[in-house]
PDB file of N, CA and C in Angstrom:
ATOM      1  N   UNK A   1     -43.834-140.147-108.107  1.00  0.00           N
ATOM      2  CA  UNK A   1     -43.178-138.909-108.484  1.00  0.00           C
ATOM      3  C   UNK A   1     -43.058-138.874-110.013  1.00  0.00           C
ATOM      4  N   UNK A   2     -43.710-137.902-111.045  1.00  0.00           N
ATOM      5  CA  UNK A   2     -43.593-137.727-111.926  1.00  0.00           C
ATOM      6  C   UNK A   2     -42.027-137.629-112.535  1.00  0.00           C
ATOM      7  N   UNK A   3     -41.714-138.024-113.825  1.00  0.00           N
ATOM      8  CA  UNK A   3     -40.390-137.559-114.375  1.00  0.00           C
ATOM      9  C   UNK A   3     -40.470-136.596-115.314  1.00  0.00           C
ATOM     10  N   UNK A   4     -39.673-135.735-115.189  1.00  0.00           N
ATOM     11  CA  UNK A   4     -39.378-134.573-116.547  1.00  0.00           C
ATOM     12  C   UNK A   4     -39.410-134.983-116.971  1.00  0.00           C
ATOM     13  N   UNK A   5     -38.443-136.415-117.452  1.00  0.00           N
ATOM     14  CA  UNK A   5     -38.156-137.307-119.029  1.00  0.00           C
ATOM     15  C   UNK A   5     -39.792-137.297-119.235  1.00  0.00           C
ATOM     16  N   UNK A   6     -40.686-137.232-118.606  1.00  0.00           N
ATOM     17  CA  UNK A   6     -41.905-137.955-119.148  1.00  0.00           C
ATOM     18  C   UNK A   6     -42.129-139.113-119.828  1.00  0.00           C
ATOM     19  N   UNK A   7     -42.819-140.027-119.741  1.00  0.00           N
ATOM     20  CA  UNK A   7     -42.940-141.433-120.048  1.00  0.00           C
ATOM     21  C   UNK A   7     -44.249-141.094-121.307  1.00  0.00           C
ATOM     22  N   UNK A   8     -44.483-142.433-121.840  1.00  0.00           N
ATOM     23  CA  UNK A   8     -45.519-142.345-123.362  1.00  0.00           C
ATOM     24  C   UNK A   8     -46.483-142.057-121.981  1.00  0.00           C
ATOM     25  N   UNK A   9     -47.569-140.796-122.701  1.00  0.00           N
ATOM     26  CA  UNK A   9     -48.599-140.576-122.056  1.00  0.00           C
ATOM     27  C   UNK A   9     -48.527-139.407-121.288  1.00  0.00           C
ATOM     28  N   UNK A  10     -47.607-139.194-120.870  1.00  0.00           N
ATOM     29  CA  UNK A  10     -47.221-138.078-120.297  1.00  0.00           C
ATOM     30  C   UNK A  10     -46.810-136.536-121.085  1.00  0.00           C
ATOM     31  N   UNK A  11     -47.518-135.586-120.788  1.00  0.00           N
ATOM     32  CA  UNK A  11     -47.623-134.124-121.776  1.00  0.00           C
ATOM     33  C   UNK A  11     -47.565-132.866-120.656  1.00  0.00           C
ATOM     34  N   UNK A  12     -46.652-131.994-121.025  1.00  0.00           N
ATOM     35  CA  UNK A  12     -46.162-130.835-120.318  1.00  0.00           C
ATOM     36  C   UNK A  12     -46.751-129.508-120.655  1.00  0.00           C
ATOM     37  N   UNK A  13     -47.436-128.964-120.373  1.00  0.00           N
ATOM     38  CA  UNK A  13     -47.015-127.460-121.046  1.00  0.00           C
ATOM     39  C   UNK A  13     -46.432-126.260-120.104  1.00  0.00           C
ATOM     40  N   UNK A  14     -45.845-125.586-120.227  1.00  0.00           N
ATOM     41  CA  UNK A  14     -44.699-124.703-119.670  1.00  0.00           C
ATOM     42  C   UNK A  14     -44.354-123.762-120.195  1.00  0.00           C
ATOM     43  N   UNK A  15     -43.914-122.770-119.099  1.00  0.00           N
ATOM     44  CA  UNK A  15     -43.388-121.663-119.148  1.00  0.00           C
ATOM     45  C   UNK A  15     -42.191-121.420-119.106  1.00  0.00           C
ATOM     46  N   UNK A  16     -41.377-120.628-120.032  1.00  0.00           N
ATOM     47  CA  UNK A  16     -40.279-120.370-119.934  1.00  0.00           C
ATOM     48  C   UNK A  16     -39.709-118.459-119.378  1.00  0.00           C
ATOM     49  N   UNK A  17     -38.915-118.737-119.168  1.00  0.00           N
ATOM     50  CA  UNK A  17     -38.973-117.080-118.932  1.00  0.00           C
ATOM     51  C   UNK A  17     -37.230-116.273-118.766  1.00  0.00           C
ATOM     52  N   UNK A  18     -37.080-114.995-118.803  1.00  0.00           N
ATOM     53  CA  UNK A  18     -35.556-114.653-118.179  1.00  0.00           C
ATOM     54  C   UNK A  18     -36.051-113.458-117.539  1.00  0.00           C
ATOM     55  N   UNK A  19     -34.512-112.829-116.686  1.00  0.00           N
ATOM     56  CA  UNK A  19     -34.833-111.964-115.423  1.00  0.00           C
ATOM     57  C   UNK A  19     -35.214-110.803-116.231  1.00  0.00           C
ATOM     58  N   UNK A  20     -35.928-110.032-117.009  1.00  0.00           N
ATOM     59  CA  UNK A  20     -36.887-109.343-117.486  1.00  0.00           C
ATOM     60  C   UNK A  20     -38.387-109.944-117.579  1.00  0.00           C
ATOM     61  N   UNK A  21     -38.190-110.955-117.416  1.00  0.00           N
ATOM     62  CA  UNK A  21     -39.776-111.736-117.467  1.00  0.00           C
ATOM     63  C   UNK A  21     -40.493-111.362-118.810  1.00  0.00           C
ATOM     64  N   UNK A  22     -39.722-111.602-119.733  1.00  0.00           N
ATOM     65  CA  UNK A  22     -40.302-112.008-120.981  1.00  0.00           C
ATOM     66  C   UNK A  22     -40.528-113.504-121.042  1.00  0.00           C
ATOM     67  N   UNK A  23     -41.799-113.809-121.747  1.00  0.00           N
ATOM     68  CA  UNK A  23     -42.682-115.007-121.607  1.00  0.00           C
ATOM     69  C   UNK A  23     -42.495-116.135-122.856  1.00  0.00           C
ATOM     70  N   UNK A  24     -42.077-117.334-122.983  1.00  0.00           N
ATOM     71  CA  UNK A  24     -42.756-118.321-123.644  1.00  0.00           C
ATOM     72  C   UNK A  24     -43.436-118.921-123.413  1.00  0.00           C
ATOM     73  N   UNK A  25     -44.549-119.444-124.100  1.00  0.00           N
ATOM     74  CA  UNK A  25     -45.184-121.090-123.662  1.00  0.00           C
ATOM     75  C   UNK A  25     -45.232-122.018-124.428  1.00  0.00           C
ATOM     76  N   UNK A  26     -44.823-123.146-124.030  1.00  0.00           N
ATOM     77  CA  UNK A  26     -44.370-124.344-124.880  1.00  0.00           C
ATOM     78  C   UNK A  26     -45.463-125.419-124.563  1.00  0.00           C
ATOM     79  N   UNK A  27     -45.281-126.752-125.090  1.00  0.00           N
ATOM     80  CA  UNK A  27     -45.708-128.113-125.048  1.00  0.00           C
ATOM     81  C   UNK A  27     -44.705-129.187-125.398  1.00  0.00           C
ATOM     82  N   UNK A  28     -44.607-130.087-124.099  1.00  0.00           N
ATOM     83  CA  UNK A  28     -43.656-131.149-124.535  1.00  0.00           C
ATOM     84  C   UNK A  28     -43.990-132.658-124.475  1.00  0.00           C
ATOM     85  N   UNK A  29     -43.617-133.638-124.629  1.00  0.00           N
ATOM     86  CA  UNK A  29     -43.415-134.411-123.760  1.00  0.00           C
ATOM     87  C   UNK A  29     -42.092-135.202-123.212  1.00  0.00           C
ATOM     88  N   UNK A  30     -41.304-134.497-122.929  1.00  0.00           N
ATOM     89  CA  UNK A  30     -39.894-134.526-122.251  1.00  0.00           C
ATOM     90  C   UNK A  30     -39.567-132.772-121.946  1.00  0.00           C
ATOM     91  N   UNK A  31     -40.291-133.043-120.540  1.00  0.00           N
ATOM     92  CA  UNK A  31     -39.701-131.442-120.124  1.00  0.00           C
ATOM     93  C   UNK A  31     -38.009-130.975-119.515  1.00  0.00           C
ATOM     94  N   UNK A  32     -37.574-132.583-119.486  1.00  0.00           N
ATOM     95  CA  UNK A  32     -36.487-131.832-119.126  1.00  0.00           C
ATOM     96  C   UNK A  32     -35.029-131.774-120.475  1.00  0.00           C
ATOM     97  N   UNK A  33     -35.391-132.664-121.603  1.00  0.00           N
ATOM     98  CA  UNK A  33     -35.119-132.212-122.518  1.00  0.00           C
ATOM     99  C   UNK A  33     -35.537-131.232-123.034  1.00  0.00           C
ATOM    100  N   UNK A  34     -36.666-130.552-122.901  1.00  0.00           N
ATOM    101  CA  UNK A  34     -36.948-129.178-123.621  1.00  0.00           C
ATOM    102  C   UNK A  34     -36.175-128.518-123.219  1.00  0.00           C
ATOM    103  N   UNK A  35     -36.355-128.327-121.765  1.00  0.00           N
ATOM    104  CA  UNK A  35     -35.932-127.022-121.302  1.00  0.00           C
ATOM    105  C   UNK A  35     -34.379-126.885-121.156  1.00  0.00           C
ATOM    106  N   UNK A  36     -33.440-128.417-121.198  1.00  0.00           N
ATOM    107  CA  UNK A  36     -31.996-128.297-121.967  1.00  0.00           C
ATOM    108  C   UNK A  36     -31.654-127.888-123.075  1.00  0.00           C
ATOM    109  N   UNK A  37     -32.729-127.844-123.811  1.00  0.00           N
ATOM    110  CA  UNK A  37     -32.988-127.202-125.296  1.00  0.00           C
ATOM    111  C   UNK A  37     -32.529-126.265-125.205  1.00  0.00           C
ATOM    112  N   UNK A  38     -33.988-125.241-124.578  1.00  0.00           N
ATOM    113  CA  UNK A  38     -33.888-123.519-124.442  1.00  0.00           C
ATOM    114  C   UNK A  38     -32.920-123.010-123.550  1.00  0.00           C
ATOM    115  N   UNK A  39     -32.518-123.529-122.501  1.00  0.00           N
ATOM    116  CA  UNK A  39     -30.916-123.288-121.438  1.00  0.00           C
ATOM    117  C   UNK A  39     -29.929-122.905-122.690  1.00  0.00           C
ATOM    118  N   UNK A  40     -29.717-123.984-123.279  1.00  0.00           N
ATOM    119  CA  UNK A  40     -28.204-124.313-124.458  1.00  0.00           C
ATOM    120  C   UNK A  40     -28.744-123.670-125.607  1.00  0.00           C
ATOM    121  N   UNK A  41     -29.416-122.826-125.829  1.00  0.00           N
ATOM    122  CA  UNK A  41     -29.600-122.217-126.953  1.00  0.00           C
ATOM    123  C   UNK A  41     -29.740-123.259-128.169  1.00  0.00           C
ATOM    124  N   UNK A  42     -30.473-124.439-127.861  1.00  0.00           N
ATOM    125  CA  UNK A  42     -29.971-125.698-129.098  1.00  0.00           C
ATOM    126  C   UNK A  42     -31.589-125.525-130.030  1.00  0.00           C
ATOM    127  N   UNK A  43     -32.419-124.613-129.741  1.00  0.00           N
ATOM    128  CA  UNK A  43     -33.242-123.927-130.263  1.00  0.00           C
ATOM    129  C   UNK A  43     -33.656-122.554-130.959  1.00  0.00           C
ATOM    130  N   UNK A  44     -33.554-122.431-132.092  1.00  0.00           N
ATOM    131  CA  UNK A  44     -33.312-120.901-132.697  1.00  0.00           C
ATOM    132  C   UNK A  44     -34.712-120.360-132.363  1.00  0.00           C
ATOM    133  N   UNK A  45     -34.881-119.057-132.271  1.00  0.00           N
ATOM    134  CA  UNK A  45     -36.120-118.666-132.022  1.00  0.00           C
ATOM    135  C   UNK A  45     -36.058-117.728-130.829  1.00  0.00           C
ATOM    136  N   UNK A  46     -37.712-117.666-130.346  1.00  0.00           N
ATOM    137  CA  UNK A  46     -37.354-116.966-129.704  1.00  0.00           C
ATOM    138  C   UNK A  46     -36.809-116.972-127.753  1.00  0.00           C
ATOM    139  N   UNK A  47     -36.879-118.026-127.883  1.00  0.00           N
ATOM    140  CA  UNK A  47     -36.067-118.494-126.224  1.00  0.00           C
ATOM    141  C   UNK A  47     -34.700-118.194-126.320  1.00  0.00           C
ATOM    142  N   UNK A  48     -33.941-118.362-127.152  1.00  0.00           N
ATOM    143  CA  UNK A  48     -32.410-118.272-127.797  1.00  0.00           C
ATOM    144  C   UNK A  48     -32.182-116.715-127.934  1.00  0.00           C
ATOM    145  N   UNK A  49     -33.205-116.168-128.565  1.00  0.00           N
ATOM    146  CA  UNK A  49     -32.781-114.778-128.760  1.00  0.00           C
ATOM    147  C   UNK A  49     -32.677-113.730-127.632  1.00  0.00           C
ATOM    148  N   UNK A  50     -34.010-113.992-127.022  1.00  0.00           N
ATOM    149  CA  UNK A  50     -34.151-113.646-125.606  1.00  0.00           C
ATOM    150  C   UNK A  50     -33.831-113.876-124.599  1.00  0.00           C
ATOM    151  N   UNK A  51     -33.036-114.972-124.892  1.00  0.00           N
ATOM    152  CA  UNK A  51     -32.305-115.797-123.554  1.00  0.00           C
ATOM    153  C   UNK A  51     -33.520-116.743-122.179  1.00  0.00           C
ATOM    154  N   UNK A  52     -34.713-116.819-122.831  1.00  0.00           N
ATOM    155  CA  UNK A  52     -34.930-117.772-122.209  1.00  0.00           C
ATOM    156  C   UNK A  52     -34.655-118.781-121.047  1.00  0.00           C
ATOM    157  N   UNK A  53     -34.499-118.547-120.387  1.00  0.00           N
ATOM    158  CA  UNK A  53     -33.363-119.917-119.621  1.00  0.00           C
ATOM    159  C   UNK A  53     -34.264-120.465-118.589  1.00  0.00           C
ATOM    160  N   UNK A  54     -35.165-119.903-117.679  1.00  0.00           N
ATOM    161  CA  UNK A  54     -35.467-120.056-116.351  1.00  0.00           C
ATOM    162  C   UNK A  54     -37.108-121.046-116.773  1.00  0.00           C
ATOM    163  N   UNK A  55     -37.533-122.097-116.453  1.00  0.00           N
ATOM    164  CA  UNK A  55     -38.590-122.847-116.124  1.00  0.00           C
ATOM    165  C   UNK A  55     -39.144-122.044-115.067  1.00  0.00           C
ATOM    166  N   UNK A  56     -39.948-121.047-115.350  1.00  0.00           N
ATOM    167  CA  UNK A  56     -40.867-120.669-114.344  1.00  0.00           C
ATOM    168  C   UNK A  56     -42.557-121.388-114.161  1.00  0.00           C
ATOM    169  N   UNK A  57     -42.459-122.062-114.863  1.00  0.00           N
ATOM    170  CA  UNK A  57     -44.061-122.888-114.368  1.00  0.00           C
ATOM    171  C   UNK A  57     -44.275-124.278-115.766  1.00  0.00           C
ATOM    172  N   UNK A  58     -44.714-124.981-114.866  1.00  0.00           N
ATOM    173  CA  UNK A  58     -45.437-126.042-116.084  1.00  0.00           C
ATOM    174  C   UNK A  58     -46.936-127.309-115.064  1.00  0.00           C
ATOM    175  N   UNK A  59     -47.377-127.710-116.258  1.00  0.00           N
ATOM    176  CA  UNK A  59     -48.349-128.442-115.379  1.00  0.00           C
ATOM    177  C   UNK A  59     -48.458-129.517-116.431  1.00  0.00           C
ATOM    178  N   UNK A  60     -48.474-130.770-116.064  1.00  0.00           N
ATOM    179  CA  UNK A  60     -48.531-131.504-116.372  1.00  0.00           C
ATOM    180  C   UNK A  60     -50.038-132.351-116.852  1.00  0.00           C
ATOM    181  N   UNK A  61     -50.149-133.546-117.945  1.00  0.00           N
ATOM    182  CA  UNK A  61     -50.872-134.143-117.983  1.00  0.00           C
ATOM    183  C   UNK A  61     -51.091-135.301-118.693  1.00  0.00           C
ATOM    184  N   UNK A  62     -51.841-136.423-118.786  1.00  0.00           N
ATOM    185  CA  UNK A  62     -51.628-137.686-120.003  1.00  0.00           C
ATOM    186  C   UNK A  62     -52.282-137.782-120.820  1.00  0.00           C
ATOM    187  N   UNK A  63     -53.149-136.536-121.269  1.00  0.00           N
ATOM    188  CA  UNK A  63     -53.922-136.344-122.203  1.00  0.00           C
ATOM    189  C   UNK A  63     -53.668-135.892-123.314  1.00  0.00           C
ATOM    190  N   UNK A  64     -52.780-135.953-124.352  1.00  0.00           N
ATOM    191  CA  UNK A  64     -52.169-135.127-125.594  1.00  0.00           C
ATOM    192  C   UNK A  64     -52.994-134.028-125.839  1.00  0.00           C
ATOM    193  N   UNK A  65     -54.385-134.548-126.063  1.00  0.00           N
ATOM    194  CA  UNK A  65     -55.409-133.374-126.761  1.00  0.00           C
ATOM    195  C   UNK A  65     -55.613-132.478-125.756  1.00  0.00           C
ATOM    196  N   UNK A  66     -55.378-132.921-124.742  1.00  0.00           N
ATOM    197  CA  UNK A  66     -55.976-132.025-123.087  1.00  0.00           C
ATOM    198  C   UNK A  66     -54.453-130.831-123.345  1.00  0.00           C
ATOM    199  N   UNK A  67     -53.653-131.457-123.612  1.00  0.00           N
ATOM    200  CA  UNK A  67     -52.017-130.120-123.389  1.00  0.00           C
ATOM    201  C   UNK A  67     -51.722-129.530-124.792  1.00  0.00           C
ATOM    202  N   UNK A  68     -52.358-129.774-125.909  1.00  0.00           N
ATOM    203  CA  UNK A  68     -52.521-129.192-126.711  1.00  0.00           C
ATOM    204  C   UNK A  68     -53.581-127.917-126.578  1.00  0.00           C
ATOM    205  N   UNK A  69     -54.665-128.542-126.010  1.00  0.00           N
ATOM    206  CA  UNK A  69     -55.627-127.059-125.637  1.00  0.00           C
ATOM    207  C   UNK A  69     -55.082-126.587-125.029  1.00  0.00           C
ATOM    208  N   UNK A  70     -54.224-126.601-124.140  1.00  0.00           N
ATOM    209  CA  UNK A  70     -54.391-125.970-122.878  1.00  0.00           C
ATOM    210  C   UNK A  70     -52.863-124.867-123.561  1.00  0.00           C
ATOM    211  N   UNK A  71     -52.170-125.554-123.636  1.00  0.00           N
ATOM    212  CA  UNK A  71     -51.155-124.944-124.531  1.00  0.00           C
ATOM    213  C   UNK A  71     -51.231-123.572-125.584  1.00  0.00           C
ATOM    214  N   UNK A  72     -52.291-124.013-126.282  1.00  0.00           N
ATOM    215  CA  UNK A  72     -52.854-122.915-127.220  1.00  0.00           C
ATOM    216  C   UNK A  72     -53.472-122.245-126.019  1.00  0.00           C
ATOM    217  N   UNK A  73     -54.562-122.296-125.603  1.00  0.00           N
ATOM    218  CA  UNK A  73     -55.359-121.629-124.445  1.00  0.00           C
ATOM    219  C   UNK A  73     -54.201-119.884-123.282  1.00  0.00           C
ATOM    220  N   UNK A  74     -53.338-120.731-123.409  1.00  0.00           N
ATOM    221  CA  UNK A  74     -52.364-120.489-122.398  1.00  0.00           C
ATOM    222  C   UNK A  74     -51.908-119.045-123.071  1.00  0.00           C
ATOM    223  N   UNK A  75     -51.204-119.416-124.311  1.00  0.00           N
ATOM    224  CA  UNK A  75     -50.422-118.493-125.328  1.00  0.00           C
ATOM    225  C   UNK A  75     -51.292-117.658-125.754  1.00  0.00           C
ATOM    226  N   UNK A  76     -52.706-117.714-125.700  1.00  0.00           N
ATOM    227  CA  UNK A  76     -54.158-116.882-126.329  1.00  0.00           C
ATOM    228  C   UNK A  76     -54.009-115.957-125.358  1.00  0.00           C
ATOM    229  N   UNK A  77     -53.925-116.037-123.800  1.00  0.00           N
ATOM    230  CA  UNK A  77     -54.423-115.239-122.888  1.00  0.00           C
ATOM    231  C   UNK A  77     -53.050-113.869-122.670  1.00  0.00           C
ATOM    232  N   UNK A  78     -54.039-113.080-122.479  1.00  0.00           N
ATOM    233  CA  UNK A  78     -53.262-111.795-122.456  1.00  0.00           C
ATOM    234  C   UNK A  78     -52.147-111.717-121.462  1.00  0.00           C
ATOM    235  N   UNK A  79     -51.194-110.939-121.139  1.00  0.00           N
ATOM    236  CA  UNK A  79     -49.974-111.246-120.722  1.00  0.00           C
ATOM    237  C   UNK A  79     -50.193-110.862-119.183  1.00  0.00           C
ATOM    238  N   UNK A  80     -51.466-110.353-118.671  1.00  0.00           N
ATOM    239  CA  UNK A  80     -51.553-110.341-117.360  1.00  0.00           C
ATOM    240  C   UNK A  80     -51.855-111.503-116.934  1.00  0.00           C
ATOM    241  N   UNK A  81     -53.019-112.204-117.379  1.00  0.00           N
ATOM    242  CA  UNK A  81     -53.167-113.431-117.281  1.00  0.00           C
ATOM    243  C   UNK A  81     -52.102-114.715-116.671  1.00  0.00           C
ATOM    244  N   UNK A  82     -51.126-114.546-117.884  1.00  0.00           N
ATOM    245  CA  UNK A  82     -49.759-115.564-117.943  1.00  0.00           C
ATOM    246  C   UNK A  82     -49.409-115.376-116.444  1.00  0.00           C
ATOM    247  N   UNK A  83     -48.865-113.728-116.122  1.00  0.00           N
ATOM    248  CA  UNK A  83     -48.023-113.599-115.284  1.00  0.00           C
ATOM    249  C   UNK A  83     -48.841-114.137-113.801  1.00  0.00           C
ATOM    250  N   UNK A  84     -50.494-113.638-113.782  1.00  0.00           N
ATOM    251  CA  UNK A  84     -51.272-114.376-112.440  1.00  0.00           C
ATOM    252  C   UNK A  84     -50.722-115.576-112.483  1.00  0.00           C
ATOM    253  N   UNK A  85     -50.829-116.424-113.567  1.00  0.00           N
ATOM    254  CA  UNK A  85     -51.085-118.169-113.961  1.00  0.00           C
ATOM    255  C   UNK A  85     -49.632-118.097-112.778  1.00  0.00           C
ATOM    256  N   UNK A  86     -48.420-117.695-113.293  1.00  0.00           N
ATOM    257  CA  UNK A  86     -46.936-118.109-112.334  1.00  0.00           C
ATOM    258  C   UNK A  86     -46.950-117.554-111.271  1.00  0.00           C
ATOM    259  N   UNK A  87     -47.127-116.655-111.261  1.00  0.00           N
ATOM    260  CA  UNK A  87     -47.663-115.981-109.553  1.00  0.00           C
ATOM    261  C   UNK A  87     -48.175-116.950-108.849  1.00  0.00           C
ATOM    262  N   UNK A  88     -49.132-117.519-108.999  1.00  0.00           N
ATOM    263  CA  UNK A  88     -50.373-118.177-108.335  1.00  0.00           C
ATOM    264  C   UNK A  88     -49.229-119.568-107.478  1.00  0.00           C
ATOM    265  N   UNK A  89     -48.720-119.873-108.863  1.00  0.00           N
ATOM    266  CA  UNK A  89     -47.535-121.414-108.326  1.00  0.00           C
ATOM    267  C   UNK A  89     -46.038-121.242-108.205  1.00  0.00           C
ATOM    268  N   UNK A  90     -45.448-120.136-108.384  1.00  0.00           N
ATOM    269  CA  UNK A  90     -44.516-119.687-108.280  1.00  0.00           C
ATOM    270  C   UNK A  90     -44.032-118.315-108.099  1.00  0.00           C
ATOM    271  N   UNK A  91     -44.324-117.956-107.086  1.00  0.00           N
ATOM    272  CA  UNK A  91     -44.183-116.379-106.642  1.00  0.00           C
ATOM    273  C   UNK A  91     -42.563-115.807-106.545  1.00  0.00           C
ATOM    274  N   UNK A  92     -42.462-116.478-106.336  1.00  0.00           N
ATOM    275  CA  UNK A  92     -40.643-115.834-106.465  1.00  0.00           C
ATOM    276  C   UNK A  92     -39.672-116.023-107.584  1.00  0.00           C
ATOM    277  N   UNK A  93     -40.354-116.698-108.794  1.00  0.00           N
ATOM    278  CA  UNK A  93     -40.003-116.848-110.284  1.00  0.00           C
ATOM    279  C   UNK A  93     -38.711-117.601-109.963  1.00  0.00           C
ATOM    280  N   UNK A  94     -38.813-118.470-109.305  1.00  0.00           N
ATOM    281  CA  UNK A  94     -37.020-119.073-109.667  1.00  0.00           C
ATOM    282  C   UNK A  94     -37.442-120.213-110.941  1.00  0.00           C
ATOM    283  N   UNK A  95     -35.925-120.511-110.883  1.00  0.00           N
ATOM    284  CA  UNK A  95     -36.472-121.566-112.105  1.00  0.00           C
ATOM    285  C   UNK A  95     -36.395-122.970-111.419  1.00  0.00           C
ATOM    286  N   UNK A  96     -37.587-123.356-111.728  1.00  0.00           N
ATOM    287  CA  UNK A  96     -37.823-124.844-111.411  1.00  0.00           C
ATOM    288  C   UNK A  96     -37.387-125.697-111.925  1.00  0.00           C
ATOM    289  N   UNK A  97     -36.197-125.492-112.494  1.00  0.00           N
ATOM    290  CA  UNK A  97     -35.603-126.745-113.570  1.00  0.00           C
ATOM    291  C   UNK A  97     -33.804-126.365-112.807  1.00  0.00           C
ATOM    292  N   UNK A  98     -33.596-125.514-111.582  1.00  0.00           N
ATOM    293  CA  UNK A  98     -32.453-124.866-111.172  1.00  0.00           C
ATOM    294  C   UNK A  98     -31.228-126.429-111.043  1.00  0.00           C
ATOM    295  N   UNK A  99     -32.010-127.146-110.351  1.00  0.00           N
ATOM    296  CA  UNK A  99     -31.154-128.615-110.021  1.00  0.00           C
ATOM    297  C   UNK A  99     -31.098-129.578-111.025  1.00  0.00           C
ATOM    298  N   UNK A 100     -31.602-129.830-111.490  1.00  0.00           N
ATOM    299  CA  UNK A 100     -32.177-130.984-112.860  1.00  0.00           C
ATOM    300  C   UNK A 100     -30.652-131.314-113.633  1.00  0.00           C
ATOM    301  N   UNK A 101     -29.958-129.871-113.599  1.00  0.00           N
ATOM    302  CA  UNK A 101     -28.688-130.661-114.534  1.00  0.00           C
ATOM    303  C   UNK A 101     -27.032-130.247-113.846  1.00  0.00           C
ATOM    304  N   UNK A 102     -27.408-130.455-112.221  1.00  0.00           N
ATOM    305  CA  UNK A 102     -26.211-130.440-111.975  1.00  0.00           C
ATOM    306  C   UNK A 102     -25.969-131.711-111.445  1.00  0.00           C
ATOM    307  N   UNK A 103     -24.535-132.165-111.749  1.00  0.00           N
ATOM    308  CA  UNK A 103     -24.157-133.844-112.000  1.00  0.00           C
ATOM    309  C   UNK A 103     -23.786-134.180-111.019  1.00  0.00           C
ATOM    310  N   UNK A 104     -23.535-133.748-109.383  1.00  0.00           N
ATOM    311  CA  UNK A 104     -24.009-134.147-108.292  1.00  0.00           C
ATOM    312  C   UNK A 104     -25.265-134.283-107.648  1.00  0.00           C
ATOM    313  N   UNK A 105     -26.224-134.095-108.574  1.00  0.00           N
ATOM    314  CA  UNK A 105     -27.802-134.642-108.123  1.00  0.00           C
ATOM    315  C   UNK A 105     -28.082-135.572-109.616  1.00  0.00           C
ATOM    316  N   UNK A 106     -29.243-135.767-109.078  1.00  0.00           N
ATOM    317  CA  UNK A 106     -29.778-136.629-109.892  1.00  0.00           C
ATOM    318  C   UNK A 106     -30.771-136.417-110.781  1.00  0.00           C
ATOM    319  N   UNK A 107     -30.360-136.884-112.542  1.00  0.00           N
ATOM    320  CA  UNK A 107     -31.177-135.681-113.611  1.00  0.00           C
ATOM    321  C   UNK A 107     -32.252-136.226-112.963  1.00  0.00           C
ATOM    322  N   UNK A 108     -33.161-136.990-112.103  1.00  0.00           N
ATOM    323  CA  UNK A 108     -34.813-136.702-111.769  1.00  0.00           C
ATOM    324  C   UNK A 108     -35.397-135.367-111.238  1.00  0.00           C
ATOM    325  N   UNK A 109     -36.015-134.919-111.527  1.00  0.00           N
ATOM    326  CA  UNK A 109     -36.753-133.982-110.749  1.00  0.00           C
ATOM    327  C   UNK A 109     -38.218-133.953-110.037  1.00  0.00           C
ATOM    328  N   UNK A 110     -38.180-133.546-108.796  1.00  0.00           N
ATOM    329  CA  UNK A 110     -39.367-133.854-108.353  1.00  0.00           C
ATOM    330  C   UNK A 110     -40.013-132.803-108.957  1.00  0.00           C
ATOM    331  N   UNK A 111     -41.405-132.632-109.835  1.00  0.00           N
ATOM    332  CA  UNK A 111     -41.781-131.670-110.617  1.00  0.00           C
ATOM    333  C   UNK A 111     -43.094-131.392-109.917  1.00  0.00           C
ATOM    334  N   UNK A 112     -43.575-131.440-108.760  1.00  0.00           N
ATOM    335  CA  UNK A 112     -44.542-131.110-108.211  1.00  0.00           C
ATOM    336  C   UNK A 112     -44.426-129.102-107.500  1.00  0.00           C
ATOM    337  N   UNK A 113     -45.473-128.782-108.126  1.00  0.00           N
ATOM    338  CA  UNK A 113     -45.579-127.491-107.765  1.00  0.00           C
ATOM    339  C   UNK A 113     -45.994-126.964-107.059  1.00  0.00           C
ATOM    340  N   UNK A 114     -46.925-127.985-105.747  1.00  0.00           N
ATOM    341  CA  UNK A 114     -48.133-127.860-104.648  1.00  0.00           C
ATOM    342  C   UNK A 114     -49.739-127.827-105.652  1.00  0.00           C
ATOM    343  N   UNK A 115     -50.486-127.593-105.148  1.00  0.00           N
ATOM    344  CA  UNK A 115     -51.559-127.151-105.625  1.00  0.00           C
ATOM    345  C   UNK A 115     -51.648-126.684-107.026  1.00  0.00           C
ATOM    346  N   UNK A 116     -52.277-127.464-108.074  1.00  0.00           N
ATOM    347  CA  UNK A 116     -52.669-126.205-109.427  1.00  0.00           C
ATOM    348  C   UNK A 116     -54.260-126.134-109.125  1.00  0.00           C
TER     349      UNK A 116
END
């Protein structure tokens, strides 16, 4: 089972989003510190301004240079695109990061999305 914390080697890129479905896409390698980031506003910009909050998609990998392309790649493609990309693995837009920081579970998250 993969960890959000992500371990050396391990690279995220992800979607952020709020209930207007305005879009970020990021690159990490600690997704579940990022996305405590953009939740807590502990990031100025535009997740903070927009309110950001919801992890609607990410995919993982241990390739730095591989989630750097893909990252840029991601943010290039036009905004119908994006929205197929979360559709495809997340059709009901919840946020996949919903459990991760409540302190009767456990900060692990199983980060598997089914099928990419």
């Amino acid at each position: 089972m993969p960890s959000a914390h992500g371990h050396q080697g391990q690279y995220f890129v992800y979607v952020m989003s709020n209930r207007t479905h305005v879009l970020y896409v990021g690159m990490t390698n600690d997704l579940m510190r990022r996305v405590f980031e953009h939740k807590h506003k502990l990031l100025s910009g535009l997740t903070a301004r927009y309110s950001l909050d919801r992890l609607v998609y990410f995919e993982e990998t241990t390739d730095v240079q591989e989630a750097i392309a893909r990252g840029k790649q991601t943010k290039a493609w036009p905004r119908a695109k994006k929205l197929a990309l979360i559709e495809s693995a997340n059709p009901p837009w919840q946020d996949l990061s919903r459990s991760w920081f409540d302190r009767k579970k456990s900060p692990r998250a199983d980060l598997s999305l089914g099928s990419e």
